[in-house]
Every structure is written in C-alpha cells, then in structure tokens.
N, C-alpha and C. Protein backbone atom coordinates (compact mmCIF):
# COMPACT_ATOMS: atom_id res chain seq x y z
N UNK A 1 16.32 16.13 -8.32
CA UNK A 1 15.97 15.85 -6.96
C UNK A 1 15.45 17.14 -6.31
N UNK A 2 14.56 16.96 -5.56
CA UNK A 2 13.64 18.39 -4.94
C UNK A 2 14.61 18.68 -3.72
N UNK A 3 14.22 19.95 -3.26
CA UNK A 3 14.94 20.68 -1.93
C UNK A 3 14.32 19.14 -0.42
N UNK A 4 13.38 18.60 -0.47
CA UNK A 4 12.97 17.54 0.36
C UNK A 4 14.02 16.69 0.19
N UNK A 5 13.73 15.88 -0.90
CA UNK A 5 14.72 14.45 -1.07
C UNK A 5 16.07 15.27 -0.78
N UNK A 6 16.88 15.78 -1.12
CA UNK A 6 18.11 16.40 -0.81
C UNK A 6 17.97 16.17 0.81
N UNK A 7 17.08 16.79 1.53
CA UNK A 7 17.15 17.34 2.53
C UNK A 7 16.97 15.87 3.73
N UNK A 8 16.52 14.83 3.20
CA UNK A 8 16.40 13.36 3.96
C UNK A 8 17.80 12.85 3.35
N UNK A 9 18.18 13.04 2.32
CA UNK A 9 19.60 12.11 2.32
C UNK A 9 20.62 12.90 3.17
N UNK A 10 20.50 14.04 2.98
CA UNK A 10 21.62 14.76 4.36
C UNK A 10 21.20 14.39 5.69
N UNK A 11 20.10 14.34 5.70
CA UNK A 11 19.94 14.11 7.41
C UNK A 11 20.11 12.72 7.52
N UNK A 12 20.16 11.60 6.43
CA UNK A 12 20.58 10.13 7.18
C UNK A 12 21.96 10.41 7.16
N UNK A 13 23.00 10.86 6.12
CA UNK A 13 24.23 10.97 6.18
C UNK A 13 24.69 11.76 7.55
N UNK A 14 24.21 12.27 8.21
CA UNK A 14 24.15 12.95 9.35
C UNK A 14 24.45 11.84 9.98
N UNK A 15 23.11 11.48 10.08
CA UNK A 15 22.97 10.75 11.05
C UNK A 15 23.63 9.48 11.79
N UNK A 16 24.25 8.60 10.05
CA UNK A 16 24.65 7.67 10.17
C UNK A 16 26.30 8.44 10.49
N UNK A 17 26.42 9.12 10.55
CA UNK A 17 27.72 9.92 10.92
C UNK A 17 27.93 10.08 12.55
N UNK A 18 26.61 10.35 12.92
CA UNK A 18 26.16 10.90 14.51
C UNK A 18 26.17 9.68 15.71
N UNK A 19 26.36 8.19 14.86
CA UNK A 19 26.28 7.21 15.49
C UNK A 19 27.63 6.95 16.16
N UNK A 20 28.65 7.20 15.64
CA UNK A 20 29.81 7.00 16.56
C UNK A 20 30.13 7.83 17.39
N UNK A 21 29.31 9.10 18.02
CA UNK A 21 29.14 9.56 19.00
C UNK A 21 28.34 9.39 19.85
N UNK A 22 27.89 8.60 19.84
CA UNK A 22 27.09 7.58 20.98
C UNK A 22 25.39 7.18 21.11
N UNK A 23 25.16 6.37 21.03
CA UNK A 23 23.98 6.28 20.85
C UNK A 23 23.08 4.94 22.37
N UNK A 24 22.07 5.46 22.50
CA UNK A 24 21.48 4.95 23.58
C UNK A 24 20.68 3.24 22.60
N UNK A 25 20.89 2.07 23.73
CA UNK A 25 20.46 0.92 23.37
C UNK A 25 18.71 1.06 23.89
N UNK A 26 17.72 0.52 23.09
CA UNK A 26 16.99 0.30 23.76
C UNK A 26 16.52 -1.44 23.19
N UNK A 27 15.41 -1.77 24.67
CA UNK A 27 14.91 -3.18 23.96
C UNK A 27 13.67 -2.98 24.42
N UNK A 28 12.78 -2.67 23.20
CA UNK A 28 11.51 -2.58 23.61
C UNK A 28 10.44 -3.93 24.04
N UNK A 29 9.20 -4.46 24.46
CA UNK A 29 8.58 -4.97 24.68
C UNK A 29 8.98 -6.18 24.11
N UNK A 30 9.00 -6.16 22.87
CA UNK A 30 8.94 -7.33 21.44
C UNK A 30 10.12 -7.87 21.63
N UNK A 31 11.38 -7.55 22.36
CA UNK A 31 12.63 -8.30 22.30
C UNK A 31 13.10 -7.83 21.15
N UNK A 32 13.04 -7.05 20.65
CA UNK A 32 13.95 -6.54 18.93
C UNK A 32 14.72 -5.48 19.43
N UNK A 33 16.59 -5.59 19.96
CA UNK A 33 17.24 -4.57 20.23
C UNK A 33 17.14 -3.67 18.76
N UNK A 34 17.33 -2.02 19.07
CA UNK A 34 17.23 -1.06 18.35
C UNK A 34 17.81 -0.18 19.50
N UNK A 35 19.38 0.48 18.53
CA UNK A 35 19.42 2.12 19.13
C UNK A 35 19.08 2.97 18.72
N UNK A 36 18.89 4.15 19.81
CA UNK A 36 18.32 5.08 19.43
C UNK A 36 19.36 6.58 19.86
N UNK A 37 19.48 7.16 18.60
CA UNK A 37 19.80 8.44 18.42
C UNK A 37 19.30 9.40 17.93
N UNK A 38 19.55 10.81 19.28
CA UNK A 38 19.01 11.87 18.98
C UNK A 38 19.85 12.96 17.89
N UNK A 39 19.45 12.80 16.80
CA UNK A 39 20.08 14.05 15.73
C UNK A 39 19.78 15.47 16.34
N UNK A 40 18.87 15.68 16.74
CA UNK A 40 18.70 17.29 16.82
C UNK A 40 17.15 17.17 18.01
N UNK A 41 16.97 18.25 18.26
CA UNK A 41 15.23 18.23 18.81
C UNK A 41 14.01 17.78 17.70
N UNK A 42 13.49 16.65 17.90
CA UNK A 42 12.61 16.00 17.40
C UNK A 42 13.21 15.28 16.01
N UNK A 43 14.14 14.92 15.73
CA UNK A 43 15.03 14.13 14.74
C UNK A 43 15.92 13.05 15.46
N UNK A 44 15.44 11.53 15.28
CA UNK A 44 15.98 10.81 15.97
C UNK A 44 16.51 9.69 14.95
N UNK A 45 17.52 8.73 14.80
CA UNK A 45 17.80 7.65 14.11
C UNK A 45 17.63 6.58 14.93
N UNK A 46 17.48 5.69 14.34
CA UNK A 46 16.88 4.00 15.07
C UNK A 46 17.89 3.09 14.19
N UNK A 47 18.76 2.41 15.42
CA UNK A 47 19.47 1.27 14.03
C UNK A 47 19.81 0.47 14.79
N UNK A 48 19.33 -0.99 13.52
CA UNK A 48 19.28 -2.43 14.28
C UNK A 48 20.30 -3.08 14.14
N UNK A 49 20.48 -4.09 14.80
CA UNK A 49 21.42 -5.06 14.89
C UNK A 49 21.14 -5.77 13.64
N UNK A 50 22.60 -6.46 13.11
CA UNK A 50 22.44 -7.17 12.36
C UNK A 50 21.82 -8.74 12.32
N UNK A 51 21.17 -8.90 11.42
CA UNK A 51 19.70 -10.07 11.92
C UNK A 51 20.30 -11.01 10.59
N UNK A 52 20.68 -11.68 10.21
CA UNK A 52 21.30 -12.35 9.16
C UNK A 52 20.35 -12.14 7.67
N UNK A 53 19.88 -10.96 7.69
CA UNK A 53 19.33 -11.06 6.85
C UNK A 53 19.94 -9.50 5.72
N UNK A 54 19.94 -8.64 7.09
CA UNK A 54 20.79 -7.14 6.18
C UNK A 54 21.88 -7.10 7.62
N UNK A 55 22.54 -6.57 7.45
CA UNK A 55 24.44 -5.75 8.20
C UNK A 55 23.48 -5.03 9.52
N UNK A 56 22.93 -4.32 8.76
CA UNK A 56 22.33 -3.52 9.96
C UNK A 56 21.10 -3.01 9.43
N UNK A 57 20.37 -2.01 9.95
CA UNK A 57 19.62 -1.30 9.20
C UNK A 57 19.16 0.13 10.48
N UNK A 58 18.86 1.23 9.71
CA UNK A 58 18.75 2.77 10.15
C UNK A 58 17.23 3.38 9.60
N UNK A 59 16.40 3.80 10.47
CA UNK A 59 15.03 4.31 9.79
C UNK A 59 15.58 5.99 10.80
N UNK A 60 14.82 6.70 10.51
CA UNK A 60 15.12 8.42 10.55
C UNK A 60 13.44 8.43 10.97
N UNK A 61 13.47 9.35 12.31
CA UNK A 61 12.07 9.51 12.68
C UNK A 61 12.24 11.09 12.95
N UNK A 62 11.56 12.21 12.05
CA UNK A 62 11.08 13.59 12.38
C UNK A 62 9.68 13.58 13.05
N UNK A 63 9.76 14.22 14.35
CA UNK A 63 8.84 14.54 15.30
C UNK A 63 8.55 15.85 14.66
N UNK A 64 6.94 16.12 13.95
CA UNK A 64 6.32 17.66 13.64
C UNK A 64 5.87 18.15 14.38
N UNK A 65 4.94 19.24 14.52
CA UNK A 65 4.08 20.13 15.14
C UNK A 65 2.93 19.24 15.44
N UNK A 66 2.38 18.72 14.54
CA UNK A 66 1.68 17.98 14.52
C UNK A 66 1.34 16.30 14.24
N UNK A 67 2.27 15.93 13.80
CA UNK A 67 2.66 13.95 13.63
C UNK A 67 3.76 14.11 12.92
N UNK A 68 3.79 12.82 12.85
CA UNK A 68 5.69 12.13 12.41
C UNK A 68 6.02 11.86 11.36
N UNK A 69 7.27 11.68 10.68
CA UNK A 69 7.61 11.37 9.65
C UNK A 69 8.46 10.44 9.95
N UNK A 70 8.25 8.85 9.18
CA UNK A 70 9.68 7.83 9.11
C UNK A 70 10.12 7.27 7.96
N UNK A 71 11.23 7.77 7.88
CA UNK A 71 12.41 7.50 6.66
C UNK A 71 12.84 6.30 6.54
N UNK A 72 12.30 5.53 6.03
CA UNK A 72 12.85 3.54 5.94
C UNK A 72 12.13 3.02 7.10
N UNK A 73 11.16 1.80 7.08
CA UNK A 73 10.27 1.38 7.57
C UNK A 73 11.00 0.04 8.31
N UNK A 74 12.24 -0.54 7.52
CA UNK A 74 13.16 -1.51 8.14
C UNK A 74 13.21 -2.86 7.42
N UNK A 75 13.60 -3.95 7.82
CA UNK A 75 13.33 -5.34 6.97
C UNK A 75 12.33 -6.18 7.22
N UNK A 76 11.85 -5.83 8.76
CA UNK A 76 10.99 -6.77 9.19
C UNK A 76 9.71 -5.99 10.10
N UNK A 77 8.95 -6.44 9.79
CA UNK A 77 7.31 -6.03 10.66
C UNK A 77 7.75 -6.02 12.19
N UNK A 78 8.37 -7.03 13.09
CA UNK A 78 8.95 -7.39 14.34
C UNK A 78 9.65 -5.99 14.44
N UNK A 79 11.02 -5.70 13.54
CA UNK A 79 11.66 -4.34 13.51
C UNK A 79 10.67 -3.08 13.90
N UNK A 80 10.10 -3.11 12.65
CA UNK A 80 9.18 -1.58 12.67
C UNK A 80 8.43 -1.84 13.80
N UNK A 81 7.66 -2.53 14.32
CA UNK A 81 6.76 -2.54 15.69
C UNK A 81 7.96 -2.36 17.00
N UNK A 82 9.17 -2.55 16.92
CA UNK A 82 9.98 -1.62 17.51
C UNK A 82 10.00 -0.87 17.95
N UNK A 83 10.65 -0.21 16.76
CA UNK A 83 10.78 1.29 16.26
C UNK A 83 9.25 1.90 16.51
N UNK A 84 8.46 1.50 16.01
CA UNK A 84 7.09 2.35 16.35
C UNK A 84 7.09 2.18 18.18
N UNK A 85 7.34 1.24 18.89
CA UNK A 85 6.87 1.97 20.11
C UNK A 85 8.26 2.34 21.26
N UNK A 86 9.28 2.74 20.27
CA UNK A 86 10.15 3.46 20.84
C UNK A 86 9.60 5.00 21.00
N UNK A 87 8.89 5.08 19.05
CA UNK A 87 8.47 6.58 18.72
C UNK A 87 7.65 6.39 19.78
N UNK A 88 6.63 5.83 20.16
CA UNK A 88 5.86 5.85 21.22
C UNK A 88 6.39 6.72 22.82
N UNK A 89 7.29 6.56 23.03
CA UNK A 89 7.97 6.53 24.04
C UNK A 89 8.28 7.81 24.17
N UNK A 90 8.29 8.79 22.68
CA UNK A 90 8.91 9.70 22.91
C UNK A 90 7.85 10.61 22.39
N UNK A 91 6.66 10.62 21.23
CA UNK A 91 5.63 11.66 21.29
C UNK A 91 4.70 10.58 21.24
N UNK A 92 2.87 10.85 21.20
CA UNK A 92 1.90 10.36 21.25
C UNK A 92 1.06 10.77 19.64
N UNK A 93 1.93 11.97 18.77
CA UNK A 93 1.72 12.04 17.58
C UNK A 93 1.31 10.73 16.54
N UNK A 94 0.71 11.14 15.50
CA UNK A 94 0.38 9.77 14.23
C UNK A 94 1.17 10.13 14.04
N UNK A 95 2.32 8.86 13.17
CA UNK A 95 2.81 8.96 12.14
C UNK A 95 2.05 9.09 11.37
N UNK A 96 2.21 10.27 9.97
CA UNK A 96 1.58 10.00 8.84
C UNK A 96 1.94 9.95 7.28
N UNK A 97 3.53 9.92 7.98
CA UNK A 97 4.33 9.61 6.61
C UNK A 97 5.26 9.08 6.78
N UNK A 98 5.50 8.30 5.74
CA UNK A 98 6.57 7.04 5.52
C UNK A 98 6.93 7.19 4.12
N UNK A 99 8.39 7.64 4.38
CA UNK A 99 9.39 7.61 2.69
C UNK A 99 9.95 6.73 2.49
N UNK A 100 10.17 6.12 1.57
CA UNK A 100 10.80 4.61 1.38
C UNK A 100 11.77 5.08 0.19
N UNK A 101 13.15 5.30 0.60
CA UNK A 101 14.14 5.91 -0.14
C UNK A 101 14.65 5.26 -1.24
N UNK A 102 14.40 3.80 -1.41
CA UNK A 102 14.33 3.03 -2.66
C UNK A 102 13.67 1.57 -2.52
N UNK A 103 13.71 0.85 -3.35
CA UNK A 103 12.86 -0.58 -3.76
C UNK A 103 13.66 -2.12 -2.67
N UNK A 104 14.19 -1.71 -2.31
CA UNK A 104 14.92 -2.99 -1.63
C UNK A 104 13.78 -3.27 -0.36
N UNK A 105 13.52 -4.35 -0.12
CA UNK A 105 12.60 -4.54 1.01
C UNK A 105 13.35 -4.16 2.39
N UNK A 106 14.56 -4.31 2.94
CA UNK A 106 15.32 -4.07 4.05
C UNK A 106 14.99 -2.89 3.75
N UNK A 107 13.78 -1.45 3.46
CA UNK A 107 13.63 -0.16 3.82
C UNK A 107 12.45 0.00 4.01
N UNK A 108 11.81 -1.37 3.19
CA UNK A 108 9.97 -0.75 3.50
C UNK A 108 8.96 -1.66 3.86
N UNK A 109 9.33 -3.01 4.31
CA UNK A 109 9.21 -4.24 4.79
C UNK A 109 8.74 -3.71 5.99
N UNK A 110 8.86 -2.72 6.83
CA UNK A 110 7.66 -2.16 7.94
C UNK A 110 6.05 -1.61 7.73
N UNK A 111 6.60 -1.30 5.89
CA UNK A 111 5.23 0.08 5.92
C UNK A 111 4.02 -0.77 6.45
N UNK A 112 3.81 -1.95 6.51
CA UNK A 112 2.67 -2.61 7.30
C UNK A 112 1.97 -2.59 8.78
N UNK A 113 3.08 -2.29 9.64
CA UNK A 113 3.05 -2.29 10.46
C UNK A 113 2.55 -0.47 10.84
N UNK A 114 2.91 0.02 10.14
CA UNK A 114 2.51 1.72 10.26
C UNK A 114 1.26 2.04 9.52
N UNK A 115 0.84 1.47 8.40
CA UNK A 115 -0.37 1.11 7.35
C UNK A 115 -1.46 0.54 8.09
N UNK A 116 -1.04 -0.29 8.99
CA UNK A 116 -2.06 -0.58 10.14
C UNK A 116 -2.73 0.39 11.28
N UNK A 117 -1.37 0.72 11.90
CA UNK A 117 -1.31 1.47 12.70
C UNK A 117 -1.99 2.91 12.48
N UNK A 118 -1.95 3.36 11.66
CA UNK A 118 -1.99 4.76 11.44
C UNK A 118 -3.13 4.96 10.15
N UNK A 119 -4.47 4.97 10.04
CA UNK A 119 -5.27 5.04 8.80
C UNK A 119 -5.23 5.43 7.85
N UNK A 120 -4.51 7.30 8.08
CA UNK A 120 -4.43 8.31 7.23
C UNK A 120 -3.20 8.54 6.83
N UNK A 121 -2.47 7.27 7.04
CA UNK A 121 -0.88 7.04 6.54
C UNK A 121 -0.60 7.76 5.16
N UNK A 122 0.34 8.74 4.92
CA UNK A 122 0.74 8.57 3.14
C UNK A 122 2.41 7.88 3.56
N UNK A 123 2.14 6.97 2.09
CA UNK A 123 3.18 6.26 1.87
C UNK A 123 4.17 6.96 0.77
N UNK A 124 5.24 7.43 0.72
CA UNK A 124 5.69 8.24 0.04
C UNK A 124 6.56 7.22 -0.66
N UNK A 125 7.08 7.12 -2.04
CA UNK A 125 8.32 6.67 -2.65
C UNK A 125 8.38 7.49 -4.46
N UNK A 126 9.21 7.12 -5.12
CA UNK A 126 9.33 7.75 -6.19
C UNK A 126 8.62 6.44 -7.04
N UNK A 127 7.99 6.69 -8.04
CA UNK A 127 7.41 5.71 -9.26
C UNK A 127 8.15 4.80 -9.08
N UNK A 128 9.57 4.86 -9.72
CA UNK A 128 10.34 3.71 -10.14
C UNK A 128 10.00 2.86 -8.64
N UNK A 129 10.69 3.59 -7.76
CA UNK A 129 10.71 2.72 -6.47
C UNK A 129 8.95 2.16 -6.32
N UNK A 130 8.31 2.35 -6.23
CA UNK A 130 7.04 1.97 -6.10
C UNK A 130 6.78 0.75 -7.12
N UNK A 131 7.22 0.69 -8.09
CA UNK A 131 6.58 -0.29 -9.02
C UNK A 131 7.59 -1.11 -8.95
N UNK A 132 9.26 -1.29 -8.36
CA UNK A 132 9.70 -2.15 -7.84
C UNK A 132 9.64 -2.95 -6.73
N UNK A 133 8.89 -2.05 -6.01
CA UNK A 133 7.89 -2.54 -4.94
C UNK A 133 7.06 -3.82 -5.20
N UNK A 134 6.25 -2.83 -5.67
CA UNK A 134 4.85 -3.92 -6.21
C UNK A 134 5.35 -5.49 -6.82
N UNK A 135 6.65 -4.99 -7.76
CA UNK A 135 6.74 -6.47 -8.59
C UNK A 135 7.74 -6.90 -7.43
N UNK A 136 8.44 -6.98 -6.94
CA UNK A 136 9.67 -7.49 -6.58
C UNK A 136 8.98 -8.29 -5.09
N UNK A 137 8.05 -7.90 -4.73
CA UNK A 137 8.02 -8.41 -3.41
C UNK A 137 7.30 -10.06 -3.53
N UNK A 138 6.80 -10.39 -4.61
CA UNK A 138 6.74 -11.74 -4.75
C UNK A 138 8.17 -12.29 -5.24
N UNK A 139 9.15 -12.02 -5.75
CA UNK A 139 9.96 -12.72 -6.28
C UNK A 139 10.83 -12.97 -4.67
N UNK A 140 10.93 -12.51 -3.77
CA UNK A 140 11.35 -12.69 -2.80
C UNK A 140 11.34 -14.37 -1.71
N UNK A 141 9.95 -14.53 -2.03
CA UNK A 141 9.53 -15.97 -1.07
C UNK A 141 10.23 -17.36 -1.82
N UNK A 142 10.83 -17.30 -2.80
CA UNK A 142 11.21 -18.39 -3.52
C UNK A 142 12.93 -18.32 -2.92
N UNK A 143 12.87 -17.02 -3.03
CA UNK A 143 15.09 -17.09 -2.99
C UNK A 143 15.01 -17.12 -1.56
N UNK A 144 13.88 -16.72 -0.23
CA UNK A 144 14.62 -16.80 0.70
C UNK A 144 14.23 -18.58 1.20
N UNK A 145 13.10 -19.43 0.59
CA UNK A 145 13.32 -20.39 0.67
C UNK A 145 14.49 -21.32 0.44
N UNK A 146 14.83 -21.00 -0.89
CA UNK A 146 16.03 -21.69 -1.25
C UNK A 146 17.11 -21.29 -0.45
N UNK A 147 17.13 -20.17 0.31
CA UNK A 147 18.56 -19.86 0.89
C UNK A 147 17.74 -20.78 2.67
N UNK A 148 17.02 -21.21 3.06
CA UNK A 148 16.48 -21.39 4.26
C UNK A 148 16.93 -23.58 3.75
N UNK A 149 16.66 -23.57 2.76
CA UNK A 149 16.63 -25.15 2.45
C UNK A 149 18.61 -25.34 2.06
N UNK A 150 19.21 -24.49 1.91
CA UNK A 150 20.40 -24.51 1.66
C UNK A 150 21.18 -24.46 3.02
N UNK A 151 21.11 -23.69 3.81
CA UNK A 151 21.56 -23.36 5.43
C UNK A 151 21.62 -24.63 5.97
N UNK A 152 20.23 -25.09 6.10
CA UNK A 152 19.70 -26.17 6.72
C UNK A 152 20.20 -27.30 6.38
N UNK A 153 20.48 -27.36 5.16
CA UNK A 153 21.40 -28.56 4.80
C UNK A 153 22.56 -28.49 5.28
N UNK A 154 23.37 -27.40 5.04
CA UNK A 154 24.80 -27.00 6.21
C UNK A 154 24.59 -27.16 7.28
N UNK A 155 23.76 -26.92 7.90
CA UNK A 155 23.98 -26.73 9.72
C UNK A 155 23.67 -28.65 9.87
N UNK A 156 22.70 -29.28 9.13
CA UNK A 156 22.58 -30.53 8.95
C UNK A 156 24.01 -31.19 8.81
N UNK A 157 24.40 -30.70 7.94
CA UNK A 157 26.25 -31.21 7.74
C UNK A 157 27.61 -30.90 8.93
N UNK A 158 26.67 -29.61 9.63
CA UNK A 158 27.91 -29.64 10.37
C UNK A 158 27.24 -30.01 11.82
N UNK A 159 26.39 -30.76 12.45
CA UNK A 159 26.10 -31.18 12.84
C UNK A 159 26.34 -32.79 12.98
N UNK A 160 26.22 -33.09 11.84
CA UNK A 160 26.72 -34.74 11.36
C UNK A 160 28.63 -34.80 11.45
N UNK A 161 29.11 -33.93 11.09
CA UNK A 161 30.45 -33.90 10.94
C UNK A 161 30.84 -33.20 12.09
N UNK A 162 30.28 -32.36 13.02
CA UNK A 162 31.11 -31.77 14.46
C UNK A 162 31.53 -30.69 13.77
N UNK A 163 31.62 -30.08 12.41
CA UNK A 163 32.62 -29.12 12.62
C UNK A 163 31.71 -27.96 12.22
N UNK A 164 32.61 -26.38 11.92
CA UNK A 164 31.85 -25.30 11.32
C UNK A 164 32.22 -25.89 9.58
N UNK A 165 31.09 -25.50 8.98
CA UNK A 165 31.14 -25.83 6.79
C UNK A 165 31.34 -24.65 6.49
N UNK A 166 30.79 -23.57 7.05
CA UNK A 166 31.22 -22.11 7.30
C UNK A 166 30.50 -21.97 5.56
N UNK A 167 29.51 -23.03 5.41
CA UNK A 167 28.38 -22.65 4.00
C UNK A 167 27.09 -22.04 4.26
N UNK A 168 26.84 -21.27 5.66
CA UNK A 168 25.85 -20.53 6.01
C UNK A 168 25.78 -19.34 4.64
N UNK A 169 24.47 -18.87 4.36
CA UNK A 169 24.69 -17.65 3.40
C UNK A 169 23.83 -16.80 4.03
C-alpha cells in the first residue's frame, strides 16, 4: 500500500471516529438528508442516513489549492448530487478526483453524477477494484429485482393480514 492509500484510510478512520463529536445536519435542495463534518481545514466527511439499501454510508471530501478530492462517491446518484452541492456550498473548485476504496457499489454508485459534472474527472480505484466494477454492476439489476418482487409480496401479506411479517429484506 503507497504513503496515499495509507493516508485516505486514516483519514476515514478519523473521521468516522470524529462523528460522535458532533456533526452538522444538512438537507440540500434534492431532499437527501446528509451530515456534514468538518475533519480539519478543507477535510470534510458527509454521512447518510440509512436508506434500506446500506446502514449508512460516509464519502471524505479534501478541499486543494486548486480542486477537490472525493473518497466514496455513495450508493445512489440522488446521494452524490447531495453531497456534490453541499461541496458546492463550501468551495466553487472542480472536483477532479474520485477514489473508490473498493468494488461494492454503496462507494461508487455516484461516480456518475461527478463524471458528468466535472469533464476532466480522474476516476481513481485499484485494478482489482475496477474490473469488479465493470463486471459486477450488471449482476446487480436481477438481485435487487428479486429482493423488490419479494418485499412486495410481504408488505402485500401484511396488508391482507393487518399485521407486521417482519419478511422485509
């Protein structure tokens, strides 16, 4: 692992450390609550409420000299357009980098929304993570169907029966 990667996993462990000392709510435009905490001057953490899809989730935004860096992009496009105009709120910098600290979509399920946003974007991840990327993000639309046709049949059941089936997943 390089002196960088070292140096982003300490600052989320920080960070996610820095949250039970208090952190400011915001609700931007879009209706997607996200707090926001300041780690240091120009180092801020963003972390969402839990959306039934991940517990929570935390992206890491470094403010440079010259544009931004964000550490986990989030689970959802709605999320990251957030988070992007919180960063808004606080410099007028490009982001122009986005690290995606591993292959799970709840970290990089935004880079779209910043890939848009920003032309001269680099998308940073390690190989492995990248080519789990690439393959994994189709295998996704089938399991969250089946978990959307499974719910629905529960909430169908407990609807018909009055009670909680408590078979939500």
């Amino acid at each position: 692992m390089n002196k960088l990667t070292v140096f982003y996993w300490m600052l989320c462990s920080l960070a996610i450390g820095l949250v039970a000392a208090g952190a400011a709510a915001a609700s931007p435009d879009n209706g997607v609550a996200v707090q926001k905490v300041q780690i240091a001057d120009g180092i801020y953490q963003f972390i969402t409420a839990p959306d039934g899809y991940v517990p929570n989730g935390n992206s890491v935004v470094i403010v440079n000299d010259d544009d931004v860096l964000v550490f986990d992009t989030l689970a959802r496009p709605s999320t990251a357009r957030a988070v992007l105009a919180e960063i808004r709120k606080i410099t007028n910098k490009p982001v122009r980098y986005v690290v995606n600290s591993h292959h799970h979509p709840d970290h990089w399920s935004g880079n779209e929304v910043y890939a848009r946003q920003f032309p001269n974007l680099e998308i940073i991840a390690s190989e492995e993570s990248r080519q789990f990327m690439m393959t994994i993000a189709n295998a996704w639309p089938p399991v969250f169907a089946k978990r959307l046709n499974a719910n629905q049949a529960a909430l169908d059941k407990e609807i018909a029966e009055g009670k909680d089936s408590m078979e939500f997943r």
